[in-house]
Protein backbone atom coordinates (compact mmCIF):
# COMPACT_ATOMS: atom_id res chain seq x y z
CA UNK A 1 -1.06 8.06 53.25
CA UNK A 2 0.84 11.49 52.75
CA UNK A 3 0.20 13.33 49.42
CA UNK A 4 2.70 15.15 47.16
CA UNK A 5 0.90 17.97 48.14
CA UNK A 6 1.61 17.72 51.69
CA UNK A 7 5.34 16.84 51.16
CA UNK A 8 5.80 19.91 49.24
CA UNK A 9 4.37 21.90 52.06
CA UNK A 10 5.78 20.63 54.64
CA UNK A 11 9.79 19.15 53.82
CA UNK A 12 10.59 20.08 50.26
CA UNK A 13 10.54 23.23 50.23
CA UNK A 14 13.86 24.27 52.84
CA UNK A 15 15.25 20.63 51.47
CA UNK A 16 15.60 22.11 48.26
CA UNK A 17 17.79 25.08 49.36
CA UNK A 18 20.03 22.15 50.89
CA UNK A 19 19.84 20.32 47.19
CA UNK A 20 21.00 24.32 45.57
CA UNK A 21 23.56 25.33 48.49
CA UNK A 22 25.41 22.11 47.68
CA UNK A 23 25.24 22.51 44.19
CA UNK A 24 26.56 25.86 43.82
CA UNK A 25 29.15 25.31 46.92
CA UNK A 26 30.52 22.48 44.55
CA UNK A 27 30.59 24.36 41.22
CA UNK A 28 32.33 27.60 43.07
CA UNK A 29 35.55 25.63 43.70
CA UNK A 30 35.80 26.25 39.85
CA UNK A 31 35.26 29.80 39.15
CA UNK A 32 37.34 31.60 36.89
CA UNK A 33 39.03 28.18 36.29
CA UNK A 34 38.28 27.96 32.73
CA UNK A 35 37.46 24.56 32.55
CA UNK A 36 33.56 23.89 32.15
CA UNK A 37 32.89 20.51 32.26
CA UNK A 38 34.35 20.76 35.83
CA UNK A 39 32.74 22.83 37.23
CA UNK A 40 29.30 21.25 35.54
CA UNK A 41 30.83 18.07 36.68
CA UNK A 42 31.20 19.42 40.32
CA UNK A 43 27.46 20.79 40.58
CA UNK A 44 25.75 17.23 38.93
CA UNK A 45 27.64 15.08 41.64
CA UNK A 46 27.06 17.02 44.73
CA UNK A 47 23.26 17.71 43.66
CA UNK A 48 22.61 13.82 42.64
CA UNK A 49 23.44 13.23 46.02
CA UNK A 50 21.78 15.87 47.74
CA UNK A 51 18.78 14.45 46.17
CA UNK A 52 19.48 10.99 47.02
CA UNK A 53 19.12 11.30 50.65
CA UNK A 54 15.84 13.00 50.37
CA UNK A 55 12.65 10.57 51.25
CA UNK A 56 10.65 10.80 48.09
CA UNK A 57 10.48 8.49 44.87
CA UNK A 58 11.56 11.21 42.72
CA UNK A 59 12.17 11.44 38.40
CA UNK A 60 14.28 13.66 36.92
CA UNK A 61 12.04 14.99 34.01
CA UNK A 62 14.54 17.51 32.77
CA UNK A 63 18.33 17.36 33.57
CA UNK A 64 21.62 16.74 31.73
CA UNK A 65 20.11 15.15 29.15
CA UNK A 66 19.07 11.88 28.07
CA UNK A 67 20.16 7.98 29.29
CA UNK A 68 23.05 7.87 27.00
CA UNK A 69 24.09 11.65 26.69
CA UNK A 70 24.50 12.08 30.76
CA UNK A 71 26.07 9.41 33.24
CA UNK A 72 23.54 11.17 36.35
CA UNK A 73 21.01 13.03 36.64
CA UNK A 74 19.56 12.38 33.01
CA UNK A 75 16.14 12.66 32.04
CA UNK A 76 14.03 9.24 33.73
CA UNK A 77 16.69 8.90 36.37
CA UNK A 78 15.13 7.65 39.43
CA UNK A 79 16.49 10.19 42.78
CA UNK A 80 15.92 9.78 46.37
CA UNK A 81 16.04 7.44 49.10
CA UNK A 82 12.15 6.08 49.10
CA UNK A 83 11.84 4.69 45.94
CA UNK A 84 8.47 2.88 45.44
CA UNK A 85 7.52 3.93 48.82
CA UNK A 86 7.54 7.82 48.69
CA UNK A 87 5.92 10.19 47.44
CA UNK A 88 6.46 10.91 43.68
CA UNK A 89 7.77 13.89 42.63
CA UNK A 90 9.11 15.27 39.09
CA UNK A 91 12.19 17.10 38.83
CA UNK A 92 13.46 19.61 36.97
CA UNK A 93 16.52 20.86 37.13
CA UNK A 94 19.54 22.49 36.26
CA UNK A 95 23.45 22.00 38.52
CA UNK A 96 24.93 24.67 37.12
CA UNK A 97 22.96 26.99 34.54
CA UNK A 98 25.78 29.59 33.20
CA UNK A 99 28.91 26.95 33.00
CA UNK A 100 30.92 29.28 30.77
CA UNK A 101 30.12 32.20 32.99
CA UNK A 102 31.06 30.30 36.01
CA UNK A 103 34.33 28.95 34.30
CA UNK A 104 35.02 32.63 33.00
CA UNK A 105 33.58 33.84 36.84
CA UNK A 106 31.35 36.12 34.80
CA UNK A 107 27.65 37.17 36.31
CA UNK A 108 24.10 35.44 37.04
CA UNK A 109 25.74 31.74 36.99
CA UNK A 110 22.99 29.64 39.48
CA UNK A 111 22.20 26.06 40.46
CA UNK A 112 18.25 25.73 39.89
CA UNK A 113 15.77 23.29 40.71
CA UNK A 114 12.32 23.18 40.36
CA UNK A 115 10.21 20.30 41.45
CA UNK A 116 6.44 19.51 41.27
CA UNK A 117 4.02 16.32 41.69
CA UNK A 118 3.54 13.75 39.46
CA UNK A 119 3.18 14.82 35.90
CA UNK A 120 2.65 18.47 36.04
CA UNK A 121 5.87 19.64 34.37
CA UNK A 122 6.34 19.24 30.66
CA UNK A 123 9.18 17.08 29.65
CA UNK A 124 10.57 19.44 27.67
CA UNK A 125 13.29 18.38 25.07
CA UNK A 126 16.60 19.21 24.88
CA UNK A 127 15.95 21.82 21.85
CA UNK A 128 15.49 25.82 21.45
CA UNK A 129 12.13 27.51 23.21
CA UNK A 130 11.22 30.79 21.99
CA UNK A 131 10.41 32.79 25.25
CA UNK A 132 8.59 35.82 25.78
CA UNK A 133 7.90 36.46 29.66
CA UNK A 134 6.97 39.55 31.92
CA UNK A 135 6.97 39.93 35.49
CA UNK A 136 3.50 39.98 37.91
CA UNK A 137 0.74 42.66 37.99
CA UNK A 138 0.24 42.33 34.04
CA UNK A 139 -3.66 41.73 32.91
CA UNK A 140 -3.53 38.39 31.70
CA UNK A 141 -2.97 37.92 28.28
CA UNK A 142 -0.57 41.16 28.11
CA UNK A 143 2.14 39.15 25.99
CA UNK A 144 1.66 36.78 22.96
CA UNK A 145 4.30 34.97 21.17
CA UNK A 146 1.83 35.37 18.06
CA UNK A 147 2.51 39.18 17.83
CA UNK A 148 5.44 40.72 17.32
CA UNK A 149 8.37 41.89 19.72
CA UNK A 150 7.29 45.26 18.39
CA UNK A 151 3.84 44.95 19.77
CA UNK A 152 4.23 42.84 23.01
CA UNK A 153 6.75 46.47 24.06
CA UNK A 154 3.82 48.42 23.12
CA UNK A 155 1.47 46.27 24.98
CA UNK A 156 3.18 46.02 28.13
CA UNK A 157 3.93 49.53 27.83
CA UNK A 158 0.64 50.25 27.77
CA UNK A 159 -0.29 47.92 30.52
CA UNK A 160 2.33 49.89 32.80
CA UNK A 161 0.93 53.14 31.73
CA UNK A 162 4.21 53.98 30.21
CA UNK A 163 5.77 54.51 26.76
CA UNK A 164 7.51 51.86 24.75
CA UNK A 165 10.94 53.76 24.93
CA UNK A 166 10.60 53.17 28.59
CA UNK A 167 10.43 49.55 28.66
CA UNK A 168 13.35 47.70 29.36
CA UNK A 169 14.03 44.26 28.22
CA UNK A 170 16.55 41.05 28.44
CA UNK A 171 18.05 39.26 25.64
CA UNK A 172 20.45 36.75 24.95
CA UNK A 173 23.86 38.39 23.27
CA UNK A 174 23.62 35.67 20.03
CA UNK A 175 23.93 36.26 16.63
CA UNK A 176 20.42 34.67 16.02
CA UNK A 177 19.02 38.05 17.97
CA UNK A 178 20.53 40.31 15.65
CA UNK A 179 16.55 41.36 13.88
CA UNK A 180 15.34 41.23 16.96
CA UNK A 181 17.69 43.84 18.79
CA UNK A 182 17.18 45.60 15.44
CA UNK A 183 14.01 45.99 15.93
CA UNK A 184 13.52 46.50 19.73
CA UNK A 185 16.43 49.56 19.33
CA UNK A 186 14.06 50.58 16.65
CA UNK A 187 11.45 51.52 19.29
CA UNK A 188 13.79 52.98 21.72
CA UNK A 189 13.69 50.06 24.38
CA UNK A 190 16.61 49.62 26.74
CA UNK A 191 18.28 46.39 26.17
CA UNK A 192 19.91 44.40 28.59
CA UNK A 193 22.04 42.02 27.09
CA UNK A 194 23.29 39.19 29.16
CA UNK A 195 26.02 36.89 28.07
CA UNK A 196 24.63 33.30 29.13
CA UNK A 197 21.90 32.19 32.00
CA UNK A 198 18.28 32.63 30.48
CA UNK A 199 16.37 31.87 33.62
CA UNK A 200 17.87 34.31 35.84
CA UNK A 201 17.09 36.85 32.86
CA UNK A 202 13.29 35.59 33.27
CA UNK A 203 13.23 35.94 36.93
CA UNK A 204 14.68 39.17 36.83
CA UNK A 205 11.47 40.32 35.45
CA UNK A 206 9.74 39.27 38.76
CA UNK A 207 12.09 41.56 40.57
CA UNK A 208 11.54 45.70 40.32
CA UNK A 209 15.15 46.50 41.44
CA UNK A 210 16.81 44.86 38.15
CA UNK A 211 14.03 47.22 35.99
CA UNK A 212 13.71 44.74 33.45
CA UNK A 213 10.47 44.49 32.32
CA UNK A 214 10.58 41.96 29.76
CA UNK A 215 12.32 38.65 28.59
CA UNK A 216 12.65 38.00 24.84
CA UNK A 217 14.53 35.81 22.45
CA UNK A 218 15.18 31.74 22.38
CA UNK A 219 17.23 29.85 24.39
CA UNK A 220 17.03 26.09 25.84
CA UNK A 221 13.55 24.56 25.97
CA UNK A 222 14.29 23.11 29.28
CA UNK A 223 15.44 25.99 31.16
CA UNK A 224 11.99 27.52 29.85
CA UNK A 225 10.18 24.87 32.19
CA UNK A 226 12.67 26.14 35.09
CA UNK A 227 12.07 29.69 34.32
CA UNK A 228 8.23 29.14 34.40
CA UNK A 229 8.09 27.14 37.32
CA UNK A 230 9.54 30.16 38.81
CA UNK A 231 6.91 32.54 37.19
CA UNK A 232 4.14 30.26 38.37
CA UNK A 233 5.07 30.91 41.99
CA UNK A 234 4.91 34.52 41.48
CA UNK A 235 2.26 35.77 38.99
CA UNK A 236 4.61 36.76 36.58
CA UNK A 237 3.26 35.48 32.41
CA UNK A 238 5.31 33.22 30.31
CA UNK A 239 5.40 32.11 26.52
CA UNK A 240 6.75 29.43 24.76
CA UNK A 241 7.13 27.92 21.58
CA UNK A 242 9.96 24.94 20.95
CA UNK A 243 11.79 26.15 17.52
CA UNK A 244 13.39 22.69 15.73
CA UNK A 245 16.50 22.47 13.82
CA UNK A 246 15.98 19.40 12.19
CA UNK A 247 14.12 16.13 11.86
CA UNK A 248 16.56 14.40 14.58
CA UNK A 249 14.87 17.10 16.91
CA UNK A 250 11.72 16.57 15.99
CA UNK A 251 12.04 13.13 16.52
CA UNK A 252 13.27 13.69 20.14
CA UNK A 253 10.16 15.97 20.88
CA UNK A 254 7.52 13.21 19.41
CA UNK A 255 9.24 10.47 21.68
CA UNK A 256 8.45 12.37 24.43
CA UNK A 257 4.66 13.00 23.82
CA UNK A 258 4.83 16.57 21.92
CA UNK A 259 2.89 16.47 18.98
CA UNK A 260 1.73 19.35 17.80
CA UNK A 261 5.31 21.03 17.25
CA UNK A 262 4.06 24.64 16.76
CA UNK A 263 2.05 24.82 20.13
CA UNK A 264 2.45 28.07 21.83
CA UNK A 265 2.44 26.84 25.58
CA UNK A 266 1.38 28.85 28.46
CA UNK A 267 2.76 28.74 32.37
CA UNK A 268 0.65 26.85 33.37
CA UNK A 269 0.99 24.09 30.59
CA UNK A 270 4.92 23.68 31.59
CA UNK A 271 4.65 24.04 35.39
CA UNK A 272 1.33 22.95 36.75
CA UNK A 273 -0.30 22.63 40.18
CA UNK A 274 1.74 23.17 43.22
CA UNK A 275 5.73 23.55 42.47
CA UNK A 276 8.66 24.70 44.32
CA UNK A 277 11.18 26.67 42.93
CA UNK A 278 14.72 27.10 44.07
CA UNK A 279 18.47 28.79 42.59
CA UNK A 280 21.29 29.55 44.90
CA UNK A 281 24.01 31.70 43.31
CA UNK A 282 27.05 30.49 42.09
CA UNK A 283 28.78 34.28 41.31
CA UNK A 284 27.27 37.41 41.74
CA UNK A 285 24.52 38.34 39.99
CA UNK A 286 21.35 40.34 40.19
CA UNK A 287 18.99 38.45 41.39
CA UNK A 288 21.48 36.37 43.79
CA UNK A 289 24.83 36.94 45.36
CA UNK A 290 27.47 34.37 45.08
CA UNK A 291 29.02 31.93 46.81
CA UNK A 292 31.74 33.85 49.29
CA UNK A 293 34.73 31.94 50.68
CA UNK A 294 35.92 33.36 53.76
CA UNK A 295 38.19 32.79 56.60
CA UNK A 296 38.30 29.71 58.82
CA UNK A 297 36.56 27.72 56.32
CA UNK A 298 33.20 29.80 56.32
CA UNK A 299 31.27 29.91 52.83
CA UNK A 300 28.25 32.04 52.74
CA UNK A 301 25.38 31.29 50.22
CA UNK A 302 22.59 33.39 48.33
CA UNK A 303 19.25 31.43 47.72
CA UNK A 304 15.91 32.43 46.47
CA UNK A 305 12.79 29.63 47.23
CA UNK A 306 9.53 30.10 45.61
CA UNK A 307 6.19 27.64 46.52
CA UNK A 308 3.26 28.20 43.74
CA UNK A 309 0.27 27.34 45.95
CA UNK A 310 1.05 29.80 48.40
CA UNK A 311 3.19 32.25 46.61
CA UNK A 312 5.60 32.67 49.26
CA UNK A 313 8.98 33.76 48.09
CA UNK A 314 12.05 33.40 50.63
CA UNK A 315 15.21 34.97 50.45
CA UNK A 316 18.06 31.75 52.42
CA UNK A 317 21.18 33.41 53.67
CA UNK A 318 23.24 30.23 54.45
CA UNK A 319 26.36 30.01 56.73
CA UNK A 320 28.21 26.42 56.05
CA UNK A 321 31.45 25.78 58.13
CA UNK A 322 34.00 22.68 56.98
CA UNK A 323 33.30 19.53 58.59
CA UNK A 324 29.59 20.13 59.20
CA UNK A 325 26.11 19.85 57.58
CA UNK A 326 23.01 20.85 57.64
């Protein structure tokens, strides 16, 4: 019988670039549109059926939401062609993260997936995550969501053999980040404020050329599990702790097996074992170009594909051409 592990090794891993391309090649035909729920729209149908014509027995574990919030590719939807048969594989995944940047063709917009074997990614719910990340060659243990932003700078600072005023680090442009700007500007960090698309700010710590050093600040629990699963492929350290608005969410994480609602949860609690990550830009950003339309009907794609076990990372220039595949 073939394992999960050896269909992640051997098929997923180039399928899922297929599963991004068409994602993003769908959600491009609505850039600068203005209209979000297109373009969201756009990337949900063409990955669904990317997915479907792969031979696994896959779950989505986190996607558009729940049964009756999403009409595809909501959390427990059953995806591929080998249902019962193949192997089984959790999904996690994201069609279009940055819909208001792609529908204002702003920066960083990506289709993501992530996908790992049975039961080793952490059905997040739909609520905030507190996040605190760093890219790899960190001693472990460098960042702790118990400490302050104040001190993780310092520690990673130290770690780099640097001073804090040279650290660099990505947050969200909310209101709800106000203190913590406040207080990072207060130690003379760089800030790079980005206006939407938390897990290509995490990811950008994995990559020297964006000189971010540091993620901080909360943003959608289940783009943390993305964002980790990425991490996980390449050494980098993740943090997270779900933040609840009310009782309805706490409700929501308690039906889905979370019971101790402070936890602090480490990479390898969200994204365990072997997992495959995979984003293919949308628009430009800088981790990932965007999709280009050119002439004759060619579109050009940007894709980045990371595999945990071995901790290859591949960088997918596609060519597609109208009227074929593959």
């Amino acid at each position: 019988m073939t394992t999960a592990s050896a269909v992640l090794d051997r098929v997923l891993v180039m399928e899922m670039v297929r599963v991004t391309e068409a994602a993003a090649i769908a959600a491009s035909t609505l850039i600068g549109r203005g209209d979000e729920k297109a373009a969201d729209a756009a990337a949900v149908e063409a990955m669904r059926a990317a997915l479907n014509e792969l031979a696994m027995d896959g779950t989505v574990v986190i996607g558009e939401g729940e049964r009756d919030e999403a009409p595809m590719l909501y959390i427990g939807e059953k995806v591929g062609s080998a249902q019962g048969t193949g192997p089984k594989i959790d999904i996690a995944l994201d069609p279009l993260e940055g819909t208001t940047i792609t529908a204002k063709a702003g920066p960083n917009a990506l289709a993501v997936l992530a996908v790992a074997e049975h039961g080793n990614l952490l059905n997040a719910p739909d609520v905030y995550m507190d996040k605190l990340a760093c890219g790899p060659g960190y001693p472990p243990g460098v960042i702790d969501l118990a400490k302050s932003p104040s001190e993780n700078v310092r520690a990673v600072a130290m770690a780099k053999g640097v001073q804090p005023d040279e650290i660099i680090v990505c947050v969200l442009d909310r209101p709800r980040h106000e203190s913590l700007i406040a207080e990072l500007r207060g130690l003379g960090c760089g800030i790079m404020l980005i206006p939407d698309g938390d897990v290509a700010g995490v990811i950008a710590t994995t990559n020297p050329d964006t000189t971010i050093d540091m993620y901080m600040g909360s943003g959608g629990a289940p783009e943390g599990v993305l964002a980790a699963a990425a991490l996980r492929c390449v050494g980098g350290q993740f943090k997270g702790r779900l933040l609840f608005r009310n009782d309805d969410e706490r409700s929501r994480a308690r039906k889905w097996g979370i019971e101790d609602l402070d936890h602090i949860y480490d990479l390898e609690e969200l994204a365990k074992g072997d997992c495959i990550f995979a984003a293919t830009g949308v628009t430009d950003g800088s981790l990932l170009d965007g999709v280009k339309r050119m002439k004759g009907g060619l579109m050009t794609t940007h894709t980045v594909v990371m595999r945990a076990s071995s901790g290859t990372v591949r960088w997918v220039k596609g060519e597609h051409r109208k009227g074929l595949r593959g």
